[in-house]
PDB file of N, CA and C in Angstrom:
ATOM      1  N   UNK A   1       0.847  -1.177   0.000  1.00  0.00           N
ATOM      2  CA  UNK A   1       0.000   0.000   0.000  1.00  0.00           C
ATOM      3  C   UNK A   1       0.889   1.236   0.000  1.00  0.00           C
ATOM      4  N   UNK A   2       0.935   2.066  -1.045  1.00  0.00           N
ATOM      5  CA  UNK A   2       1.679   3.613  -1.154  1.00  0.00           C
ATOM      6  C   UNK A   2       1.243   3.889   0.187  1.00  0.00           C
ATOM      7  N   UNK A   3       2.859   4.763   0.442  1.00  0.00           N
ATOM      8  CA  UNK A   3       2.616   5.413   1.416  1.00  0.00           C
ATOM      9  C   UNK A   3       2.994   7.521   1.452  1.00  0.00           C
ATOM     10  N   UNK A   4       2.424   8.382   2.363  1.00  0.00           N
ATOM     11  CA  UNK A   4       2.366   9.688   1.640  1.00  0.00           C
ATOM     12  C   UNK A   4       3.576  10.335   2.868  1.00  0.00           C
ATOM     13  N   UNK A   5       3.912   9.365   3.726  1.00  0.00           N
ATOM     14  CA  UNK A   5       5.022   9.920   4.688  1.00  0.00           C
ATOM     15  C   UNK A   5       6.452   9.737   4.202  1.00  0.00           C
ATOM     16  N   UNK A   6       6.897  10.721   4.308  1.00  0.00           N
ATOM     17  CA  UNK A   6       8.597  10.289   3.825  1.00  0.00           C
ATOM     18  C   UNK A   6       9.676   9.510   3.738  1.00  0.00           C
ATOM     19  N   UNK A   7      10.039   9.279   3.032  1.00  0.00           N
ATOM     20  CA  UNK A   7      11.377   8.069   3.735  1.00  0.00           C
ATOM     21  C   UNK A   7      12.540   8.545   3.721  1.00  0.00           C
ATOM     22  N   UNK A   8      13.234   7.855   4.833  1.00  0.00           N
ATOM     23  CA  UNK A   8      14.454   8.328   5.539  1.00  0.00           C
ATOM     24  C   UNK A   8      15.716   7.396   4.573  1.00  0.00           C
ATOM     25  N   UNK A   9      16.447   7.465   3.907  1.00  0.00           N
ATOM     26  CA  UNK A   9      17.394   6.949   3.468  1.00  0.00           C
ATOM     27  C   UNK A   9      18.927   7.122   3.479  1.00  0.00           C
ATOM     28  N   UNK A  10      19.947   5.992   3.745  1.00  0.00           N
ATOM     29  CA  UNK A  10      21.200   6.857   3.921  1.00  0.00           C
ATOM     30  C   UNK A  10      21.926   6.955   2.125  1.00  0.00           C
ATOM     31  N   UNK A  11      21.996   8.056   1.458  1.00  0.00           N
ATOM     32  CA  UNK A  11      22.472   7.957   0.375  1.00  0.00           C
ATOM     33  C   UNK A  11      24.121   8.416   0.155  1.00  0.00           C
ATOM     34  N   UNK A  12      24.845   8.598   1.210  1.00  0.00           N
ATOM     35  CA  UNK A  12      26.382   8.010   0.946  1.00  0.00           C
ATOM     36  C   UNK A  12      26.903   7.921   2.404  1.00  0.00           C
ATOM     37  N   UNK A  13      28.295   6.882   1.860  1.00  0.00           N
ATOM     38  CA  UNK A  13      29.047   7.091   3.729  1.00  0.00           C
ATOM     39  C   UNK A  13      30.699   6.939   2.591  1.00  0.00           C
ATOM     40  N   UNK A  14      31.392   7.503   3.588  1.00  0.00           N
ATOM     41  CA  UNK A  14      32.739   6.770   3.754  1.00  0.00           C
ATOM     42  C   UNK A  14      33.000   6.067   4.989  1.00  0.00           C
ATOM     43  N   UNK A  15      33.624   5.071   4.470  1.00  0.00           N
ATOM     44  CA  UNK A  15      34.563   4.526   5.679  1.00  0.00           C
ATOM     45  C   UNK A  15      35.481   4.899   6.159  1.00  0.00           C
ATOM     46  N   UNK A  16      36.158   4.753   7.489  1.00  0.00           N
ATOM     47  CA  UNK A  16      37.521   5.466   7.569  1.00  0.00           C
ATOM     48  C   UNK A  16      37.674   5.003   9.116  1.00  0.00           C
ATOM     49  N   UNK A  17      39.161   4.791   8.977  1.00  0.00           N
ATOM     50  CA  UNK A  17      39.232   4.394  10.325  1.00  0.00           C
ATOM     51  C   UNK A  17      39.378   5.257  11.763  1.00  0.00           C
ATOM     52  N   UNK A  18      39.199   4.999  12.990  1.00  0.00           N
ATOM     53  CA  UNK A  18      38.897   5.394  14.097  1.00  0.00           C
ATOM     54  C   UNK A  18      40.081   6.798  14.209  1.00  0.00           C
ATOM     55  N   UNK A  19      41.429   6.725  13.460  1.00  0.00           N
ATOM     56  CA  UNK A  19      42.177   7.798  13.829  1.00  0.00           C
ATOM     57  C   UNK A  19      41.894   8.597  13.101  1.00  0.00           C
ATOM     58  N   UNK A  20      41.024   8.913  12.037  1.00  0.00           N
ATOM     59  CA  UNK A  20      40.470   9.795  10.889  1.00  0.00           C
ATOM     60  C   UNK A  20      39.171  10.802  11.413  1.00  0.00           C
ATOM     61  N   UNK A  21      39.415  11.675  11.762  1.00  0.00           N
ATOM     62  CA  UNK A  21      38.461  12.725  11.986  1.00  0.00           C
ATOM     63  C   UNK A  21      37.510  12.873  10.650  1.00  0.00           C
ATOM     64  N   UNK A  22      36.298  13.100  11.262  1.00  0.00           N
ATOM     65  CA  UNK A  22      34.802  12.970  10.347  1.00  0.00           C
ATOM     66  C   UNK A  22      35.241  14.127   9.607  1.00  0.00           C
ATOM     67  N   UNK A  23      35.721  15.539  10.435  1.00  0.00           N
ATOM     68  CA  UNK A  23      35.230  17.220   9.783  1.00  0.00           C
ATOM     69  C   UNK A  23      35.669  17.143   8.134  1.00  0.00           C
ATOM     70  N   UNK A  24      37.118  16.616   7.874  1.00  0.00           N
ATOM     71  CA  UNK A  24      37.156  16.507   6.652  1.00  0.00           C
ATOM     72  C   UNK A  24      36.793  15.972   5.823  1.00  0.00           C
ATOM     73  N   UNK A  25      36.191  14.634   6.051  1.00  0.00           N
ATOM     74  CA  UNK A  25      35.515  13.818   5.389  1.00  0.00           C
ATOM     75  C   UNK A  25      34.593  14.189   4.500  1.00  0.00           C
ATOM     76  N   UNK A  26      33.918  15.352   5.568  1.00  0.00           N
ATOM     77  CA  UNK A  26      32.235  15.501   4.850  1.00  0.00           C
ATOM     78  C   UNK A  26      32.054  16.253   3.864  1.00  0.00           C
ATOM     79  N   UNK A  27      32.901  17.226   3.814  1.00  0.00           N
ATOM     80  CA  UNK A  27      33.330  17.988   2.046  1.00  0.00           C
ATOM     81  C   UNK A  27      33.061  16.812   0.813  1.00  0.00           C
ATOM     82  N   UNK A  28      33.738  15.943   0.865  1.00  0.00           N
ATOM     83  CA  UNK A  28      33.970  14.681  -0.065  1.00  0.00           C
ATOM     84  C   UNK A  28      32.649  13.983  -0.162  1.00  0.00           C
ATOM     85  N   UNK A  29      32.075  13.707   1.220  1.00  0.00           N
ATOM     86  CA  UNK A  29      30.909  12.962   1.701  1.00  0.00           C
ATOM     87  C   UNK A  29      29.456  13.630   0.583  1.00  0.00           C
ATOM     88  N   UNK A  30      29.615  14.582   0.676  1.00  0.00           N
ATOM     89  CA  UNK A  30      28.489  15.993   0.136  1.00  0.00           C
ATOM     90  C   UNK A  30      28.955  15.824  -1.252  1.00  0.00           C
ATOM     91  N   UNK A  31      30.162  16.349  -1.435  1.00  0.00           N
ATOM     92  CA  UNK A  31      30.482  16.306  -2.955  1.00  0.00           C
ATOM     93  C   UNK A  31      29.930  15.335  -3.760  1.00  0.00           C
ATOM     94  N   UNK A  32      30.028  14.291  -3.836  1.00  0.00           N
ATOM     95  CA  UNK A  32      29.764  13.230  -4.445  1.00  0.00           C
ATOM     96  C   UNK A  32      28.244  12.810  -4.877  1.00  0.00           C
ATOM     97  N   UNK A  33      27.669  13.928  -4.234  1.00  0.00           N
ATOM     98  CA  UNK A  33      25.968  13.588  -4.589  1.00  0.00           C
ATOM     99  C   UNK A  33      25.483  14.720  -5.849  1.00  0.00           C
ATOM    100  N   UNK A  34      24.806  14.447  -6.749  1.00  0.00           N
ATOM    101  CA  UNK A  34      24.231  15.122  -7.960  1.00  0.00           C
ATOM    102  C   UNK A  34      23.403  16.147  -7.207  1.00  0.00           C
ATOM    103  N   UNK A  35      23.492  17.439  -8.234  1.00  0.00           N
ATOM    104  CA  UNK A  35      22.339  18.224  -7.796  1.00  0.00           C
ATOM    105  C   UNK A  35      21.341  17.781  -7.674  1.00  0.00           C
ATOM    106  N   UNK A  36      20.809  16.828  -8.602  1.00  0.00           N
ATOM    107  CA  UNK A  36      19.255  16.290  -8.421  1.00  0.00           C
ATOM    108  C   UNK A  36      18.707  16.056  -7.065  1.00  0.00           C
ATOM    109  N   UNK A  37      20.273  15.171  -6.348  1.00  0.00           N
ATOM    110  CA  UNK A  37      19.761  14.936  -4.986  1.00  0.00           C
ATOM    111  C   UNK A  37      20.059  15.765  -3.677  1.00  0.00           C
ATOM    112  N   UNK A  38      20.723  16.412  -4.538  1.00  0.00           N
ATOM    113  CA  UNK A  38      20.798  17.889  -3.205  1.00  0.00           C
ATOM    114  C   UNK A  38      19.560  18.124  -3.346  1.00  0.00           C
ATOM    115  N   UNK A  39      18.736  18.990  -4.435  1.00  0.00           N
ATOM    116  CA  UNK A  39      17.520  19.572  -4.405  1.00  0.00           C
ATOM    117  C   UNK A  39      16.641  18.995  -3.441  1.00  0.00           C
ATOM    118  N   UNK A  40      16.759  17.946  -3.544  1.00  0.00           N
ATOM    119  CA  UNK A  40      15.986  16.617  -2.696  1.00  0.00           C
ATOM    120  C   UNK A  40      15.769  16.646  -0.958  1.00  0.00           C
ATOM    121  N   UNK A  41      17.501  16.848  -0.872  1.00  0.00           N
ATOM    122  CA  UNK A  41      17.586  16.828   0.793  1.00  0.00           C
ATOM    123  C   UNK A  41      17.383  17.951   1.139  1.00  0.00           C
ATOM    124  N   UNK A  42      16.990  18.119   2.448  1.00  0.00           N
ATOM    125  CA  UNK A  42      16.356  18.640   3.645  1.00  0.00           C
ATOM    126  C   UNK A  42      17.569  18.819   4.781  1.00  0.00           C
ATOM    127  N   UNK A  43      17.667  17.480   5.380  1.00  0.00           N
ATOM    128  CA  UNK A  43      18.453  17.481   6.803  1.00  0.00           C
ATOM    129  C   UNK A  43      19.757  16.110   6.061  1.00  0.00           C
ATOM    130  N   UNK A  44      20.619  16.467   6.893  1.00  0.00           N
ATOM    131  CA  UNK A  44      21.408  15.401   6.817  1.00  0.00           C
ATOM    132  C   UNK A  44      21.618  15.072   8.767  1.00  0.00           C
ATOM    133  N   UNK A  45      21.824  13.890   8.908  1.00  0.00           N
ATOM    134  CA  UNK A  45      22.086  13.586   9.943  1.00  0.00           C
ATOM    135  C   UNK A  45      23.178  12.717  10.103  1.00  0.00           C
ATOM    136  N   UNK A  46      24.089  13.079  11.404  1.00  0.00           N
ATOM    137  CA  UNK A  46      25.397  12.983  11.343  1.00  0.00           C
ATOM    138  C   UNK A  46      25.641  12.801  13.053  1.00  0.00           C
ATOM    139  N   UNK A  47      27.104  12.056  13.440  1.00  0.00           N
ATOM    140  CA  UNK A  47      27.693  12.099  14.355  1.00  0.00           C
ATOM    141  C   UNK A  47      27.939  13.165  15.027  1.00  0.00           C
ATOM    142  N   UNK A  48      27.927  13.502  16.406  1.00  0.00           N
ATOM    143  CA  UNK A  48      29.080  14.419  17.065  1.00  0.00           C
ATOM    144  C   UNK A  48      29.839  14.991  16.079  1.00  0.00           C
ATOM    145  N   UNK A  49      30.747  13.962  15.539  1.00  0.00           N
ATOM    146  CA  UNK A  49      32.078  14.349  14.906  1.00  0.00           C
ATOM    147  C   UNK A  49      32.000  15.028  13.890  1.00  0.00           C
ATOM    148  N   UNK A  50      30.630  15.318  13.397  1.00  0.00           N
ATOM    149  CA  UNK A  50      30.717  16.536  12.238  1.00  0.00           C
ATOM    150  C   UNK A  50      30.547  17.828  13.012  1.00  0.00           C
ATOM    151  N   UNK A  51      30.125  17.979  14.532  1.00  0.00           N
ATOM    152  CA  UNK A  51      29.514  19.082  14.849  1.00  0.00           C
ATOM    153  C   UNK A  51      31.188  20.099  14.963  1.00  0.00           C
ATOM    154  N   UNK A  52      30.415  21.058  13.553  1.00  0.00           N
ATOM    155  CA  UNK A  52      31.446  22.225  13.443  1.00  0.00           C
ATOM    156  C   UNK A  52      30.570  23.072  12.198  1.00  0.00           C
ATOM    157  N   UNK A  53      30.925  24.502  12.536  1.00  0.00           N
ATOM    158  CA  UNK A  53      30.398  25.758  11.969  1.00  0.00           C
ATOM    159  C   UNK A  53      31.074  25.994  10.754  1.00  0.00           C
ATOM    160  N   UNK A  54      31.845  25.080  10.019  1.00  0.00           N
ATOM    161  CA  UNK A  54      32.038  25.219   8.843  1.00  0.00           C
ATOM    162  C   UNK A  54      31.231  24.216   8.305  1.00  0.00           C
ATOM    163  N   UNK A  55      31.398  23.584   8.968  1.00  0.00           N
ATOM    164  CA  UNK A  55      30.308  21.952   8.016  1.00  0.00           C
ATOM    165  C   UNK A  55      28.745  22.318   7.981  1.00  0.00           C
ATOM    166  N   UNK A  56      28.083  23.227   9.107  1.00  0.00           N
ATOM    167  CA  UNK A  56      27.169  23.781   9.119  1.00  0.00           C
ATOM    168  C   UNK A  56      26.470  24.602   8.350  1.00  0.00           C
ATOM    169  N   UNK A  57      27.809  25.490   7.876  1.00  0.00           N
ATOM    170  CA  UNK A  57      27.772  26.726   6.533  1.00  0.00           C
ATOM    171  C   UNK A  57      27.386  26.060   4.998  1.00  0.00           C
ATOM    172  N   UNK A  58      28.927  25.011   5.430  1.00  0.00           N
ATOM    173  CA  UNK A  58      28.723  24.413   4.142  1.00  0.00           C
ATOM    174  C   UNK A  58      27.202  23.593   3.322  1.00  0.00           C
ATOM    175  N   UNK A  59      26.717  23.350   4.722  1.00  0.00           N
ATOM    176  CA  UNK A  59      25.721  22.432   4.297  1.00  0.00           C
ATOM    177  C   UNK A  59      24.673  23.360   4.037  1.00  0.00           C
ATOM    178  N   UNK A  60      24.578  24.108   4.923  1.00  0.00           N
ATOM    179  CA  UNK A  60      23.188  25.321   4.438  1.00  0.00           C
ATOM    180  C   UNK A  60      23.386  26.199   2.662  1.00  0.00           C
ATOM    181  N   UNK A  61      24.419  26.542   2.360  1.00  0.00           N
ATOM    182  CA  UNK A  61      25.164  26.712   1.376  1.00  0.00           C
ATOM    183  C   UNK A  61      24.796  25.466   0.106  1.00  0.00           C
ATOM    184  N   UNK A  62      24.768  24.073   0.431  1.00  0.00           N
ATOM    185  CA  UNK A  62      24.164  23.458  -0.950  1.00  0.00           C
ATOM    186  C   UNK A  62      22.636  22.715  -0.691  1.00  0.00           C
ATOM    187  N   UNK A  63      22.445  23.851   0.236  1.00  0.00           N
ATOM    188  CA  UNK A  63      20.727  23.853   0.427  1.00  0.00           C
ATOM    189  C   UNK A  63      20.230  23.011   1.138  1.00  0.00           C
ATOM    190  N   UNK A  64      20.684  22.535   2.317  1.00  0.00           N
ATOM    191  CA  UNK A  64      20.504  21.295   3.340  1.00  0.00           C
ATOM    192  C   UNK A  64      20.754  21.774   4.940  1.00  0.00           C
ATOM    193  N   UNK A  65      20.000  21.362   5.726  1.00  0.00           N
ATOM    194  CA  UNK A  65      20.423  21.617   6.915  1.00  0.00           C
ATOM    195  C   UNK A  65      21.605  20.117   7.491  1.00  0.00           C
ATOM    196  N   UNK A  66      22.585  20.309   8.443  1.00  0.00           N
ATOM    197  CA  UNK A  66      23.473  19.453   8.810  1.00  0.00           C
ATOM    198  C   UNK A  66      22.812  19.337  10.130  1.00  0.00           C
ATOM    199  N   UNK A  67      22.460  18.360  10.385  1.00  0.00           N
ATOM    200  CA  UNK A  67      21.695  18.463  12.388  1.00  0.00           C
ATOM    201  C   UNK A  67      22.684  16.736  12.821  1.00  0.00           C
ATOM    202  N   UNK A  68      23.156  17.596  14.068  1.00  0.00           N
ATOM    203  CA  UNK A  68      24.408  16.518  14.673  1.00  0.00           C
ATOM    204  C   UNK A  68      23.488  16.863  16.344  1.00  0.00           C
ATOM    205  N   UNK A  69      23.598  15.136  16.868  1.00  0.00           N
ATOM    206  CA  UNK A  69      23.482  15.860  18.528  1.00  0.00           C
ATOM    207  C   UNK A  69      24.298  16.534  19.227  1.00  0.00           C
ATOM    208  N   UNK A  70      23.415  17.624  19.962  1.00  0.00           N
ATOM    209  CA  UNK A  70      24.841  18.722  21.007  1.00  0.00           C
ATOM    210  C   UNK A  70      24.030  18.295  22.123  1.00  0.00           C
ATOM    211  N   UNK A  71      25.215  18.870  23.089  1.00  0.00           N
ATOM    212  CA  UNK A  71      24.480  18.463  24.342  1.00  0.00           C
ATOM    213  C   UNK A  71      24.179  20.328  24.803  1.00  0.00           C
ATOM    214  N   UNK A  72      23.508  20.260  25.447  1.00  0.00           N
ATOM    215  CA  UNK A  72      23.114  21.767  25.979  1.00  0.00           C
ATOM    216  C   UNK A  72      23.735  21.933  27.915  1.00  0.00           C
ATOM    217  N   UNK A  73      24.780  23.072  27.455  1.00  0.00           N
ATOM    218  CA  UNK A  73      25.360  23.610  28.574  1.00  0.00           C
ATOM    219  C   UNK A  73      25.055  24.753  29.429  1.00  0.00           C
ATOM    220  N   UNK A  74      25.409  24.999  30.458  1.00  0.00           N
ATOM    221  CA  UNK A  74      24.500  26.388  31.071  1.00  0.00           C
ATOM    222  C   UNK A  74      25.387  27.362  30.233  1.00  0.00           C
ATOM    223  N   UNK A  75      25.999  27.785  29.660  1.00  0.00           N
ATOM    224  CA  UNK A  75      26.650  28.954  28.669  1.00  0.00           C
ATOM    225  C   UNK A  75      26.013  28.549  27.262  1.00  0.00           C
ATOM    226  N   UNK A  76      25.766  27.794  26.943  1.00  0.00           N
ATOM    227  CA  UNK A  76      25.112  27.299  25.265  1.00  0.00           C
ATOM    228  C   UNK A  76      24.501  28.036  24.540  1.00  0.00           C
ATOM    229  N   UNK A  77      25.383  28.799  23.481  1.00  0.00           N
ATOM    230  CA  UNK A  77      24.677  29.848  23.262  1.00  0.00           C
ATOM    231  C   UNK A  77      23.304  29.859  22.217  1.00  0.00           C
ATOM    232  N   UNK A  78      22.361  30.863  22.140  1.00  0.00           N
ATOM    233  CA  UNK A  78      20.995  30.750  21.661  1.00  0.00           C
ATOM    234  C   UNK A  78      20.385  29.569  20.445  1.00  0.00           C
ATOM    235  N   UNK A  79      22.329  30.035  19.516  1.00  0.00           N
ATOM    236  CA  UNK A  79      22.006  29.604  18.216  1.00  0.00           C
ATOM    237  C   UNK A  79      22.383  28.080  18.212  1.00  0.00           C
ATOM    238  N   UNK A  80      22.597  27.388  19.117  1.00  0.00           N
ATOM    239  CA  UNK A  80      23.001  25.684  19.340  1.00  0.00           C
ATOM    240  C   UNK A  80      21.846  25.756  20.177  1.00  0.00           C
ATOM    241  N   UNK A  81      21.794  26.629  20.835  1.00  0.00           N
ATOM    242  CA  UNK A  81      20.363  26.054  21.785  1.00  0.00           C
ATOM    243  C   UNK A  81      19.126  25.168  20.925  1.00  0.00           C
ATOM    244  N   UNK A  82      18.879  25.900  19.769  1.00  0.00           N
ATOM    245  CA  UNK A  82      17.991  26.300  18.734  1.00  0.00           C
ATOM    246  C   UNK A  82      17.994  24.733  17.936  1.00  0.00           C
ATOM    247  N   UNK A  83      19.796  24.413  17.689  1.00  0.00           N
ATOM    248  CA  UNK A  83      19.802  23.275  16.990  1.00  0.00           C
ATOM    249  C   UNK A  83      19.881  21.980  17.933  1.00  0.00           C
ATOM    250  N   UNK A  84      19.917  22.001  19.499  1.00  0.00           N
ATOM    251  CA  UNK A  84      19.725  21.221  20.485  1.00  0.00           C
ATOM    252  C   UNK A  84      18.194  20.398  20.357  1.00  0.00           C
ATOM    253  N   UNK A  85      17.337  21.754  20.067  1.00  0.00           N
ATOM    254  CA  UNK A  85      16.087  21.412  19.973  1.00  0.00           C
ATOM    255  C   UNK A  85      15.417  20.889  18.987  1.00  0.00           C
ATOM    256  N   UNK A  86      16.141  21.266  17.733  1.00  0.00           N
ATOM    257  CA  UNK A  86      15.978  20.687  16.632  1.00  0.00           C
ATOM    258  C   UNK A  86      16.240  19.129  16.567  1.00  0.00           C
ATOM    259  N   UNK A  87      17.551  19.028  16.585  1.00  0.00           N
ATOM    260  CA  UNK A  87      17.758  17.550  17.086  1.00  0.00           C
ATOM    261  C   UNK A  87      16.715  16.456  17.920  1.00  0.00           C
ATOM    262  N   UNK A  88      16.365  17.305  19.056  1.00  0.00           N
ATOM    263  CA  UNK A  88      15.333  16.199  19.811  1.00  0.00           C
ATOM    264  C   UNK A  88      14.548  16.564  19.233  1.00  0.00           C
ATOM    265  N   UNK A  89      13.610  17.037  18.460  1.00  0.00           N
ATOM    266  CA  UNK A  89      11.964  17.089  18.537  1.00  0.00           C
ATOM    267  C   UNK A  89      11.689  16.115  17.670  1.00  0.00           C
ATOM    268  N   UNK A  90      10.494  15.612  17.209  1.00  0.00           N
ATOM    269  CA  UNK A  90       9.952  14.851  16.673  1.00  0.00           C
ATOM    270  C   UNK A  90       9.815  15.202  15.220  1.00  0.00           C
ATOM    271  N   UNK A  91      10.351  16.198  14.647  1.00  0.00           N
ATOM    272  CA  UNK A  91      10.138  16.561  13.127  1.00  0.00           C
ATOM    273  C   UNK A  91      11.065  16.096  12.479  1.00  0.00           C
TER     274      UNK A  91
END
């Protein structure tokens, strides 16, 4: 039976081993997908290990939001607060 709710799919990874930091990865990770399917995405969802304000830029930049879990600190400022919440909610 069609269904009219979305589906969640993972459409690329690299591998890499444990001494390889994610941040650079994800340039390459992104690259590799056609505009067709940028147009497409929405959110990408990701490790800790992407959480950084260039990967953030970058991703809003080819029209996607990047949402990684943060944890929320008593200094945390407004604009992580914002994506704290994003992360947990149900959307």
């Amino acid at each position: 039976m069609p269904s009219t709710d979305s589906v969640t799919v993972p459409l690329s990874a690299i591998v890499t081993t444990a001494n390889v930091s994610d941040k650079p990865i994800y340039p390459d990770l992104i690259s590799c997908l056609s505009s067709e399917i940028l147009r497409k995405i929405h959110h990408v969802v990701a490790d800790p290990g992407y959480d950084d304000r260039e990967l953030y830029d970058l991703s809003l930049k080819k029209g996607f939001q990047l949402v990684c879990p943060i944890r929320r600190y008593k200094n945390t400022s407004m604009e992580r607060i914002q994506l704290v919440d994003f992360y947990q909610s149900q959307h």
